[in-house]
N, C-alpha and C. Protein backbone atom coordinates (compact mmCIF):
# COMPACT_ATOMS: atom_id res chain seq x y z
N UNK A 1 -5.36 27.84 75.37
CA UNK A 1 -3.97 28.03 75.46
C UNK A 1 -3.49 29.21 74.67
N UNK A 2 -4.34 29.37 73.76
CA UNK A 2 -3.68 30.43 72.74
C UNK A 2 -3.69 31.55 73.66
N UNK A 3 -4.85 31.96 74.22
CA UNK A 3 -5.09 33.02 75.15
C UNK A 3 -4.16 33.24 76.05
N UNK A 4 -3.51 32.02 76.84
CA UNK A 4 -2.39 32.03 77.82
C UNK A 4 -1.19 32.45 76.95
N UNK A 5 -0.77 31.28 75.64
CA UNK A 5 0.59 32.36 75.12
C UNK A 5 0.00 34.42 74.61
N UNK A 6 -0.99 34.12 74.90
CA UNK A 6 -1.01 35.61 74.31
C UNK A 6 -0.68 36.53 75.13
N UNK A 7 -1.45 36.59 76.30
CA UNK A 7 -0.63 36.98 78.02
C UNK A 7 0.49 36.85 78.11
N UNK A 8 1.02 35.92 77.88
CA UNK A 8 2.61 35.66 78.13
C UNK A 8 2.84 36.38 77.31
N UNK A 9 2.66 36.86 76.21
CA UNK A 9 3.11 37.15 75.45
C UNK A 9 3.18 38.68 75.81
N UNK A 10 2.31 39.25 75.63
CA UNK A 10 1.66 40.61 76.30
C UNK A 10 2.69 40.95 77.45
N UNK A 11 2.84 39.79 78.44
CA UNK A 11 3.88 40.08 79.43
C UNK A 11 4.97 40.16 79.50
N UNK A 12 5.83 39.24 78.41
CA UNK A 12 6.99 39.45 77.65
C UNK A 12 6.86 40.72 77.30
N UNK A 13 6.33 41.54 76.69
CA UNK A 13 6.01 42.66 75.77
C UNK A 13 6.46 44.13 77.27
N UNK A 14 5.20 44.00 78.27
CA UNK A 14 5.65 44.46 79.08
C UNK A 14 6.57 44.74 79.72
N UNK A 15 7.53 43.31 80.37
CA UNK A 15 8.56 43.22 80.86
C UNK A 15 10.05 43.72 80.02
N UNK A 16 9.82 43.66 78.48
CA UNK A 16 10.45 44.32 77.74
C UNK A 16 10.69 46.09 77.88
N UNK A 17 9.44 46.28 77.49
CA UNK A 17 9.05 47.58 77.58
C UNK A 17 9.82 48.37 78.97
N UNK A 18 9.57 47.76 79.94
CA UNK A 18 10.22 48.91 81.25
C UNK A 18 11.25 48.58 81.01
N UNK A 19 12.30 47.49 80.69
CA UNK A 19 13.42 48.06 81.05
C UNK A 19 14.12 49.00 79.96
N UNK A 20 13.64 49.14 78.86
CA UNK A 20 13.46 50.10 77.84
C UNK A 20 13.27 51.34 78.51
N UNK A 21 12.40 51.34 78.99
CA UNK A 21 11.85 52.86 80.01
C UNK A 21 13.19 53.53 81.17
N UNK A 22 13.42 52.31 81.65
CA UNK A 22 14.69 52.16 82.48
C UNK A 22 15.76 52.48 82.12
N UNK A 23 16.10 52.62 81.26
CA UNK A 23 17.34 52.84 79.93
C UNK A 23 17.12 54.14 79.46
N UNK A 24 15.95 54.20 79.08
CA UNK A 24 15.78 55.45 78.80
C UNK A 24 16.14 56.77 79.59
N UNK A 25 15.57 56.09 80.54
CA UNK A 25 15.54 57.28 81.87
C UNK A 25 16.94 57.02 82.68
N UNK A 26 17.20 56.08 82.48
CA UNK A 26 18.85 56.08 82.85
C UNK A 26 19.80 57.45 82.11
N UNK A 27 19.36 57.10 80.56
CA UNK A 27 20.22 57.50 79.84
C UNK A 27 19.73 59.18 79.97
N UNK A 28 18.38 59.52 80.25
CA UNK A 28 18.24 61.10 80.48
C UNK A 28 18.58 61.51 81.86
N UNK A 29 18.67 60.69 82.56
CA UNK A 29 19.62 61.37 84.20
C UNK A 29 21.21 61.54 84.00
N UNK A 30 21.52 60.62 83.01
CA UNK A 30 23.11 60.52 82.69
C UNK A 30 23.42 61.75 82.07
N UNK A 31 22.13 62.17 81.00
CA UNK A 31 22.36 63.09 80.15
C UNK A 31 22.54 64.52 81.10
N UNK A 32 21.12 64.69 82.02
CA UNK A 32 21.35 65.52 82.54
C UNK A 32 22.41 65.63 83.71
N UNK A 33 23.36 64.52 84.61
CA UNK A 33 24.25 65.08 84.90
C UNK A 33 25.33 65.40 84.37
N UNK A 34 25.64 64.91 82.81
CA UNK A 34 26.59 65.06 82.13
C UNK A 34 26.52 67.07 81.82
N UNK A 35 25.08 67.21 81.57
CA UNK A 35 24.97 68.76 81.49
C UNK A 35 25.27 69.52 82.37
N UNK A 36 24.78 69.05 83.82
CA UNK A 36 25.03 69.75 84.61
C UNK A 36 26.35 69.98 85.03
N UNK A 37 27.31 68.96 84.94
CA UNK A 37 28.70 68.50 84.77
C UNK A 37 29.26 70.10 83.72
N UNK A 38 28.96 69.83 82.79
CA UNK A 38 29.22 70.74 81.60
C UNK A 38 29.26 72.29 82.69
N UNK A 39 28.28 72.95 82.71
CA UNK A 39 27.50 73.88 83.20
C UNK A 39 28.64 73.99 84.55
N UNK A 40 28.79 73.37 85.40
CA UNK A 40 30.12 73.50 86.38
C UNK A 40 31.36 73.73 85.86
N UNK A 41 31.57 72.76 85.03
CA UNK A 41 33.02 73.21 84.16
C UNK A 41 33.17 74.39 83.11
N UNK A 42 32.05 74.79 83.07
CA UNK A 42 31.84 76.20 82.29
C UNK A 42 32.20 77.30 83.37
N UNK A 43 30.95 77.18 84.46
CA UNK A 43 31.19 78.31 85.78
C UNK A 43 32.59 78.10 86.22
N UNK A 44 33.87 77.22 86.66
CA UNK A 44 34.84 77.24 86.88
C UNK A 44 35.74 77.70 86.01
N UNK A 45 35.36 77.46 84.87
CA UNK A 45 36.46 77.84 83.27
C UNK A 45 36.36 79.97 83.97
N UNK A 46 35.20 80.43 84.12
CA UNK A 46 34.70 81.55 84.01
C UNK A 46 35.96 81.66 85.48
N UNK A 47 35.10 81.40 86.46
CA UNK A 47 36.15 81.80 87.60
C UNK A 47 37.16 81.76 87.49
N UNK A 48 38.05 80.26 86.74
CA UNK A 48 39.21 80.53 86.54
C UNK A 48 39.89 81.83 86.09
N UNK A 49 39.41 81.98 84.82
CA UNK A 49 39.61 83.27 84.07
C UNK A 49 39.22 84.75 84.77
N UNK A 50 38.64 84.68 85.30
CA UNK A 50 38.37 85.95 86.31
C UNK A 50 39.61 85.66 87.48
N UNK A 51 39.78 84.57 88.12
CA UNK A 51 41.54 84.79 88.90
C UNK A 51 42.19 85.22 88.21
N UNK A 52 42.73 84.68 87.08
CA UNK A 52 43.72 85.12 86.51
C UNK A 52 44.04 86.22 86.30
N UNK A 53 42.82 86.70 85.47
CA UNK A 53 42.63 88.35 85.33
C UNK A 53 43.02 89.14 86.69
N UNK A 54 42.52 89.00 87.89
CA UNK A 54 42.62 89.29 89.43
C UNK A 54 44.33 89.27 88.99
N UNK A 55 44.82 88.48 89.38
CA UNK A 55 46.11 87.89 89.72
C UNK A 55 47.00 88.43 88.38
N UNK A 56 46.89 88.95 87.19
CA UNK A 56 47.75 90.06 86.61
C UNK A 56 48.21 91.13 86.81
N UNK A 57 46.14 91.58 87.27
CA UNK A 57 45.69 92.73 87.47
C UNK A 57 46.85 93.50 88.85
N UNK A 58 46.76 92.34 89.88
CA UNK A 58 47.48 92.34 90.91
C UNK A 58 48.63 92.62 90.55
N UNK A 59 49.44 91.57 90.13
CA UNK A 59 50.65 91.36 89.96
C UNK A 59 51.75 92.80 89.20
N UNK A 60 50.71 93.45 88.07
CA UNK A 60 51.04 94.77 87.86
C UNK A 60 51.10 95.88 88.46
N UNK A 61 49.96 95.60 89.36
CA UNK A 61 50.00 96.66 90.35
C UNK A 61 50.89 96.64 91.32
N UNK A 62 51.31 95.55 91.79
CA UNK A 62 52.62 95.61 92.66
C UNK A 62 54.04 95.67 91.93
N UNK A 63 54.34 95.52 90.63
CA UNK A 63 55.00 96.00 89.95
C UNK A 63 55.20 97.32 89.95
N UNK A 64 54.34 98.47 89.65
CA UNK A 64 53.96 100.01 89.51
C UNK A 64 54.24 99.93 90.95
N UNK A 65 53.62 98.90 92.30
CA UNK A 65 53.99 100.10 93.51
C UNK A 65 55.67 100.19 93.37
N UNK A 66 55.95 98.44 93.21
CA UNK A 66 57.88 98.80 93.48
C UNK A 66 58.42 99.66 92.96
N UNK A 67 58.05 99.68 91.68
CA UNK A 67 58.93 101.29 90.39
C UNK A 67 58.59 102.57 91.40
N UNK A 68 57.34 102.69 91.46
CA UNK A 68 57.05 104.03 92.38
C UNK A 68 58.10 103.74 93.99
N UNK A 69 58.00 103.34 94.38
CA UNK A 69 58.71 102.91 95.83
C UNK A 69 60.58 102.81 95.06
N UNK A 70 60.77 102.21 94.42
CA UNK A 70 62.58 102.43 94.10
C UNK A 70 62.66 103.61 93.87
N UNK A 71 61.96 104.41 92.90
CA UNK A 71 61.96 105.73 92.51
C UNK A 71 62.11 106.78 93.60
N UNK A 72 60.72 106.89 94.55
CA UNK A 72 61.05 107.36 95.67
C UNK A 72 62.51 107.45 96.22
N UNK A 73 62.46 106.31 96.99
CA UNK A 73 63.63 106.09 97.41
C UNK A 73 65.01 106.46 96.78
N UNK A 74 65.30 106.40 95.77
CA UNK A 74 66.11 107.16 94.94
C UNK A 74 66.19 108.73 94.93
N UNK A 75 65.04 108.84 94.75
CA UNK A 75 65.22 110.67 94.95
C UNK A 75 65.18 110.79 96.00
N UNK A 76 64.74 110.26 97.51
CA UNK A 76 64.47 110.31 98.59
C UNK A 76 66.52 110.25 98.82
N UNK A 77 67.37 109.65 98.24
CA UNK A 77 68.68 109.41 98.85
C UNK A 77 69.26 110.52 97.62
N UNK A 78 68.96 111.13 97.00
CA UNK A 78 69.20 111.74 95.68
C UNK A 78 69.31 113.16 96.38
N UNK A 79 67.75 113.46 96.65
CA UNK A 79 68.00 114.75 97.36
C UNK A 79 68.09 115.14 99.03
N UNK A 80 68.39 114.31 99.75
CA UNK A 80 68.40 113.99 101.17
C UNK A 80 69.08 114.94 101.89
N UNK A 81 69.91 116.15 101.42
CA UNK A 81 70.78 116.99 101.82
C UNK A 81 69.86 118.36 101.48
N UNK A 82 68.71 118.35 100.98
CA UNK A 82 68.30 119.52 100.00
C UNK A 82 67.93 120.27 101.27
N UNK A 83 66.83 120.05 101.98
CA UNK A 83 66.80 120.56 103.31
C UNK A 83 68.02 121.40 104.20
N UNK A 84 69.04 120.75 104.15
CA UNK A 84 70.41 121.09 104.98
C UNK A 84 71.07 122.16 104.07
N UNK A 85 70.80 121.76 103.09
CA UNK A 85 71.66 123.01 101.72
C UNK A 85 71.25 124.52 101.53
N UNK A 86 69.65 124.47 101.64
CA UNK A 86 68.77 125.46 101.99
C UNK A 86 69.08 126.14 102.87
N UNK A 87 69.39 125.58 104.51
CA UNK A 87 69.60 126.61 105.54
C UNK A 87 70.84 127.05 105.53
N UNK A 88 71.73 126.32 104.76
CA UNK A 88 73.30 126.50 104.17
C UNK A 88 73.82 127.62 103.29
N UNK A 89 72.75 127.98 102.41
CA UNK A 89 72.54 128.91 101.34
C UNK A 89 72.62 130.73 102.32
N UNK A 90 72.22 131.02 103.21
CA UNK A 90 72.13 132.57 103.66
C UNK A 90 73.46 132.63 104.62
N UNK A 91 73.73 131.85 104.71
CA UNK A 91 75.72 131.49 105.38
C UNK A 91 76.67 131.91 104.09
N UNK A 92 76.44 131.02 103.15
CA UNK A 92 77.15 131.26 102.32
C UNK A 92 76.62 132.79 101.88
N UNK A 93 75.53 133.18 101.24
CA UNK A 93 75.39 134.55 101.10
C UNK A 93 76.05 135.79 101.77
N UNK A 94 76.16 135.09 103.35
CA UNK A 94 76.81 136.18 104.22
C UNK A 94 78.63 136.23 103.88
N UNK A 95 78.85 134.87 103.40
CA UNK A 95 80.06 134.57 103.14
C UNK A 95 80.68 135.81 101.57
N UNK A 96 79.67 135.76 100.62
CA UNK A 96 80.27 136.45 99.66
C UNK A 96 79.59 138.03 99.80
N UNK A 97 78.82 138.56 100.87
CA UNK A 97 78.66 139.79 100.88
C UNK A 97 80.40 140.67 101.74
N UNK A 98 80.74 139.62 102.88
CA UNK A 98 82.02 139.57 103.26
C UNK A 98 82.94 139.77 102.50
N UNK A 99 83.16 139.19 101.54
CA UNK A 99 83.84 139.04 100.55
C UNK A 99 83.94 140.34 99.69
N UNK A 100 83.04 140.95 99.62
CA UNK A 100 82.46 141.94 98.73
C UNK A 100 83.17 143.24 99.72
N UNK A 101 82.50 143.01 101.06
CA UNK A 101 83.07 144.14 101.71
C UNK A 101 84.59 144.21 102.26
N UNK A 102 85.22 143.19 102.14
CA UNK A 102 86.44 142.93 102.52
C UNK A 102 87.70 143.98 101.32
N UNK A 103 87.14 143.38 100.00
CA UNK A 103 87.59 144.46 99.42
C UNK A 103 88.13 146.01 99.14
N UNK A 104 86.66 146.27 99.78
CA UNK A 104 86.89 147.93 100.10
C UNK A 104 87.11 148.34 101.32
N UNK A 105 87.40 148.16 102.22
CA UNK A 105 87.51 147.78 103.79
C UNK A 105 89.06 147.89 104.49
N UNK A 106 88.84 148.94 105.05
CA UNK A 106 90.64 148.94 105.45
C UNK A 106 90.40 148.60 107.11
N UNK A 107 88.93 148.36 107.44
CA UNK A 107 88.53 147.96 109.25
C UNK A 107 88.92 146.82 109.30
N UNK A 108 89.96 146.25 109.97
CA UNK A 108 90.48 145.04 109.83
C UNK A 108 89.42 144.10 111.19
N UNK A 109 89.06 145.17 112.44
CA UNK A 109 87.93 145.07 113.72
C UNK A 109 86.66 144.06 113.14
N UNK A 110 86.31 145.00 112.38
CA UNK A 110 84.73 145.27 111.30
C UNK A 110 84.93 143.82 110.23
N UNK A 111 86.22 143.56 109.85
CA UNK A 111 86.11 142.22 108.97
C UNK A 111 86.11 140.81 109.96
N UNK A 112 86.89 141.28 110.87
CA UNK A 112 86.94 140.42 112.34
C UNK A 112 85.83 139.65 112.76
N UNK A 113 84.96 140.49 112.92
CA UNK A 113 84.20 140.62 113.95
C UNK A 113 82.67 139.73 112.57
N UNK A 114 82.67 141.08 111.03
CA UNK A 114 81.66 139.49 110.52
C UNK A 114 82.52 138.16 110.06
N UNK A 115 83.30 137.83 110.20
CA UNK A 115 83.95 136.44 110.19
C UNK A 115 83.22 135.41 111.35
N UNK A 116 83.22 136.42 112.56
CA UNK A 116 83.12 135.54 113.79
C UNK A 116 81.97 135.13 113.61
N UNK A 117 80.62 136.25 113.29
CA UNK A 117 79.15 136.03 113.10
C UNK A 117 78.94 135.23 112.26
N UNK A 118 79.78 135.27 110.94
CA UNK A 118 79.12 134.42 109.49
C UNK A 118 79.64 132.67 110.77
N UNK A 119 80.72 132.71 111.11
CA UNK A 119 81.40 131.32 111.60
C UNK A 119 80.14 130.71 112.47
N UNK A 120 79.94 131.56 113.67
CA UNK A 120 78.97 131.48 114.32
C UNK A 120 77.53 130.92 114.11
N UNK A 121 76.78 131.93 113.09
CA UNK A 121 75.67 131.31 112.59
C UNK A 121 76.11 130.24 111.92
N UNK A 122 76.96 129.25 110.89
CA UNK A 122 77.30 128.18 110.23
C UNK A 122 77.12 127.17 111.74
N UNK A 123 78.18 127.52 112.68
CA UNK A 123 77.95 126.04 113.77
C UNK A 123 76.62 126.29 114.19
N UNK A 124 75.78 127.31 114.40
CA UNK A 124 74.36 126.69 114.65
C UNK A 124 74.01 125.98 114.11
N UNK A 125 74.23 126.50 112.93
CA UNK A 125 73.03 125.66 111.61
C UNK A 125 73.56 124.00 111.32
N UNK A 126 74.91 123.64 111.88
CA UNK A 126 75.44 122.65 112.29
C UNK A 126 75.14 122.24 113.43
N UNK A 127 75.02 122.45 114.85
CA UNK A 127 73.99 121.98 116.01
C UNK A 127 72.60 121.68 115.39
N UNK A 128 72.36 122.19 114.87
CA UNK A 128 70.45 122.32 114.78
C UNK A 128 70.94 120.53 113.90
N UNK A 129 71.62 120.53 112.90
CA UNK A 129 71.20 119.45 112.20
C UNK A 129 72.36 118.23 112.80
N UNK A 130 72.40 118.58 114.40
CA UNK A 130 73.03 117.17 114.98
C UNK A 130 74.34 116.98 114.78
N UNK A 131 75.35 117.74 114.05
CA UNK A 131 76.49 118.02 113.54
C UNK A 131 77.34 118.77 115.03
N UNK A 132 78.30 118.26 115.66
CA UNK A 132 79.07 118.73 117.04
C UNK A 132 80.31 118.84 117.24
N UNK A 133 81.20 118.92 117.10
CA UNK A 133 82.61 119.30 117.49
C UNK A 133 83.06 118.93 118.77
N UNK A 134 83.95 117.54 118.69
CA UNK A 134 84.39 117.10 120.08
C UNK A 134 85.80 118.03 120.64
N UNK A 135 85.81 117.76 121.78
CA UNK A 135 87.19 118.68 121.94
C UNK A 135 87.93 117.15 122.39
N UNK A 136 89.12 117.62 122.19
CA UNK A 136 89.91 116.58 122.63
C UNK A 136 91.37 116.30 123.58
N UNK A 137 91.83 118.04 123.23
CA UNK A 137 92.74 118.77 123.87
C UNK A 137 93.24 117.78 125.12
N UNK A 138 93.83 117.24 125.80
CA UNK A 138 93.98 117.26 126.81
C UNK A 138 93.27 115.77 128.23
N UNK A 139 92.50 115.00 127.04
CA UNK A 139 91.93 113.83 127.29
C UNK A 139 92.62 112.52 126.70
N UNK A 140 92.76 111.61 127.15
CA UNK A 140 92.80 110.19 127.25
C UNK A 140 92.93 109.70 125.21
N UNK A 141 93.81 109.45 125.09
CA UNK A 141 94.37 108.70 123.24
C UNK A 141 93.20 107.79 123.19
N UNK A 142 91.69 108.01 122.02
CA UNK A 142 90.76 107.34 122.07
C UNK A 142 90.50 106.73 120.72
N UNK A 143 90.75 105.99 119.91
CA UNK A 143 91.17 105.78 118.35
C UNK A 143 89.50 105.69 118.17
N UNK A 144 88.50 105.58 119.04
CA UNK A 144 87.16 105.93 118.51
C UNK A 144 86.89 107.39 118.06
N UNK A 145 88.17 108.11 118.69
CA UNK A 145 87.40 109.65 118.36
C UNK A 145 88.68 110.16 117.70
N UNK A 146 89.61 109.70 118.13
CA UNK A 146 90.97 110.42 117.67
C UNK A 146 91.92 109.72 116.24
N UNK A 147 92.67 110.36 115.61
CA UNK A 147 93.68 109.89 114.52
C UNK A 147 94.67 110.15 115.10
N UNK A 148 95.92 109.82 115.30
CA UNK A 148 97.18 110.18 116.12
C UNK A 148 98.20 110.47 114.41
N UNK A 149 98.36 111.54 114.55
CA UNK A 149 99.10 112.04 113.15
C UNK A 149 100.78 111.99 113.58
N UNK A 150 101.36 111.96 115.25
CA UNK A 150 102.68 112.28 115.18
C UNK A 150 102.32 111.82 117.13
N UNK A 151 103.65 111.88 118.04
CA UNK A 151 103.81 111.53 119.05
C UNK A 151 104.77 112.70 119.12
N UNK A 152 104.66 112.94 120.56
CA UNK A 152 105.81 114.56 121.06
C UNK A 152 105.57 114.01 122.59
N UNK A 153 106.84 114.15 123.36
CA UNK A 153 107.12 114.56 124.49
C UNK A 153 106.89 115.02 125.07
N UNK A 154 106.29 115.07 126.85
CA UNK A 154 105.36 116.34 127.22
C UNK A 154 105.36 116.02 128.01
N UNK A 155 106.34 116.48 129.25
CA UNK A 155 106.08 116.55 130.72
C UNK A 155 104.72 116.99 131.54
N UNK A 156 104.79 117.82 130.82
CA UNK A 156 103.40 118.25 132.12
C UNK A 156 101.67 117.10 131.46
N UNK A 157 102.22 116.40 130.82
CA UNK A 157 100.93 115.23 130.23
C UNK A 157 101.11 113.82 130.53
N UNK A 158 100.44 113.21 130.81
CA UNK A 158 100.21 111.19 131.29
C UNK A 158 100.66 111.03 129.51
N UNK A 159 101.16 109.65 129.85
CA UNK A 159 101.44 109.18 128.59
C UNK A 159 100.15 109.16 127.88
N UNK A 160 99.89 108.70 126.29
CA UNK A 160 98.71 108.34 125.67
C UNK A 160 97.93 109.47 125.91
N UNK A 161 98.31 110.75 126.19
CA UNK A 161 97.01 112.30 126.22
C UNK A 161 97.06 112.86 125.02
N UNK A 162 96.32 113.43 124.68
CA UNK A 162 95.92 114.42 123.47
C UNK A 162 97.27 115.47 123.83
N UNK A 163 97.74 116.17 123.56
CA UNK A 163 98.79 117.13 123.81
C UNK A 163 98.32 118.59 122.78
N UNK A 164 98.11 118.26 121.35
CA UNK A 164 97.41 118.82 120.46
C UNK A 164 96.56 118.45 119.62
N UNK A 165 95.89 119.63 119.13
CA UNK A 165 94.40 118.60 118.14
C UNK A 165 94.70 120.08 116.66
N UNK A 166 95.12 118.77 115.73
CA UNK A 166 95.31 119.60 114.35
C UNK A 166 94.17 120.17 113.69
N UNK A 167 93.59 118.81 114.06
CA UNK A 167 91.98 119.24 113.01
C UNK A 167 91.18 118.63 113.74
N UNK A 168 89.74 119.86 113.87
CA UNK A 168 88.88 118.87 115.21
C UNK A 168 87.76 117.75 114.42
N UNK A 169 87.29 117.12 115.54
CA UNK A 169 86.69 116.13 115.21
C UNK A 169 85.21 116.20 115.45
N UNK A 170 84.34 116.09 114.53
CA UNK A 170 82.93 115.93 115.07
C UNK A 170 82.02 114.82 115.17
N UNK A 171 80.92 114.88 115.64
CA UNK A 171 79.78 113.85 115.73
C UNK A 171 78.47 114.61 114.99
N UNK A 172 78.18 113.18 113.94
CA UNK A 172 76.68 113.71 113.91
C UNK A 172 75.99 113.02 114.85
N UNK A 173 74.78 113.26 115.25
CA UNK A 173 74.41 112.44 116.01
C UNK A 173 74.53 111.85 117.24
N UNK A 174 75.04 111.03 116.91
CA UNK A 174 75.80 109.50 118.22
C UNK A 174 77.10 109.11 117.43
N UNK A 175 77.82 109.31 115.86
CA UNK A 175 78.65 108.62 114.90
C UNK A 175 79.43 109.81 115.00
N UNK A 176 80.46 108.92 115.11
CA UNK A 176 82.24 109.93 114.60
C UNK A 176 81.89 110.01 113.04
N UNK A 177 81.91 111.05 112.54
CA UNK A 177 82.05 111.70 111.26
C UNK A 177 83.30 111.84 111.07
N UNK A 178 84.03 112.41 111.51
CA UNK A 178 85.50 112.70 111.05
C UNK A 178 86.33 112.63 112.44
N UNK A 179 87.16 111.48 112.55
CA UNK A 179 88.18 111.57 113.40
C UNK A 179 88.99 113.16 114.00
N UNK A 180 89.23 113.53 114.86
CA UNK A 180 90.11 114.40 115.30
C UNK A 180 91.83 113.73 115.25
N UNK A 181 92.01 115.16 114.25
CA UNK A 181 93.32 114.19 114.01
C UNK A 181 94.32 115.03 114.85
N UNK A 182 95.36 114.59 115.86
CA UNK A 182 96.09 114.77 116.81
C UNK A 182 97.57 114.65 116.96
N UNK A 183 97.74 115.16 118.24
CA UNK A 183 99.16 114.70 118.69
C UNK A 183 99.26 114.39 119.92
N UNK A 184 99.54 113.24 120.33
CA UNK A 184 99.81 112.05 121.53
C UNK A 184 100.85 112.15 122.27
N UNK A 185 100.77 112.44 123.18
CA UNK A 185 102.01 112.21 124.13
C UNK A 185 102.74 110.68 124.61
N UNK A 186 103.66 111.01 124.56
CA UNK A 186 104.81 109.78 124.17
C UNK A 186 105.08 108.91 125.97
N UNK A 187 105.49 107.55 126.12
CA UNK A 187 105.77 107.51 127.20
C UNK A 187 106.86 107.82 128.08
N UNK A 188 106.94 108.25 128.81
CA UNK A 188 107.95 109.33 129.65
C UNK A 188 109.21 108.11 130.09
């Protein structure tokens, strides 16, 4: 019998032993997914921090484009005439060489005549940049194109006609710039 509790015993001993082993090795798979666990939340900590960085990095840079882009745009509406002023500049030049010669000048023909040219080249340089002069003389009372400054009597005109035009009216473009301001014939 002794021999049998000793087996038993031995087998107790055994049966002890693995689940010891079992535990053990429990506790080193636990360990290692707890590491590996770790080791993910490290690589994400990293990525995180690399978005972020991204996403400043970004965020400044679209800052710098808007400053650059308002800026633009600012001088872009700042100097928007500079072009038009330029071809404006040898008009006016012609304007004060006129000026110059008008002085000494008893050819009243000869002052005439560069008035008409300096006038002349100016409405080109006004066509070229879409700038037009409506006539109105003698057409239909249109408050899209016309200002009516006074009303006069006028047989030989339909009521509501242009009769006279004080100051003419232009278009840039397709847009009334400045009304033509007028005088309307009255109803008869």
């Amino acid at each position: 019998m002794n021999k049998k509790n000793n087996n038993d015993n031995e087998s107790h001993k055994h049966e002890k032993t693995q689940p010891d082993n079992n535990k053990e090795k429990e506790v080193k798979e636990n360990l290692a997914v707890e590491e590996n666990e770790h080791e993910k939340i490290h690589i994400m900590d990293a990525e995180i921090s690399d978005l972020k960085d991204k996403l400043l990095r970004k965020a400044a840079e679209f800052e710098n484009y808007k400053r650059r882009t308002e800026n633009d745009q600012f001088n872009l509406l700042k100097y928007a005439a500079e072009a038009f002023i330029i071809k404006l500049l040898p008009v006016v030049d012609d304007i004060e060489r006129s000026i110059l010669h008008i002085e000494g000048s008893k050819d009243i023909d000869s002052i005439k005549d560069g008035m008409k040219l300096i006038f002349d080249k100016l409405v080109k340089l006004l066509d070229d940049q879409g700038v037009k002069k409506f006539e109105s003389k003698g057409k239909p009372f249109d408050v899209n194109y016309h200002e009516a400054v006074m009303q006069r009597k006028d047989e030989n005109s339909l009521p509501h006609t242009v009769i006279d035009e004080l100051e003419s009216g232009y278009l840039y473009k397709d847009k009334v710039i400045r009304h033509a301001k007028v005088i309307v014939s009255e109803d008869n």
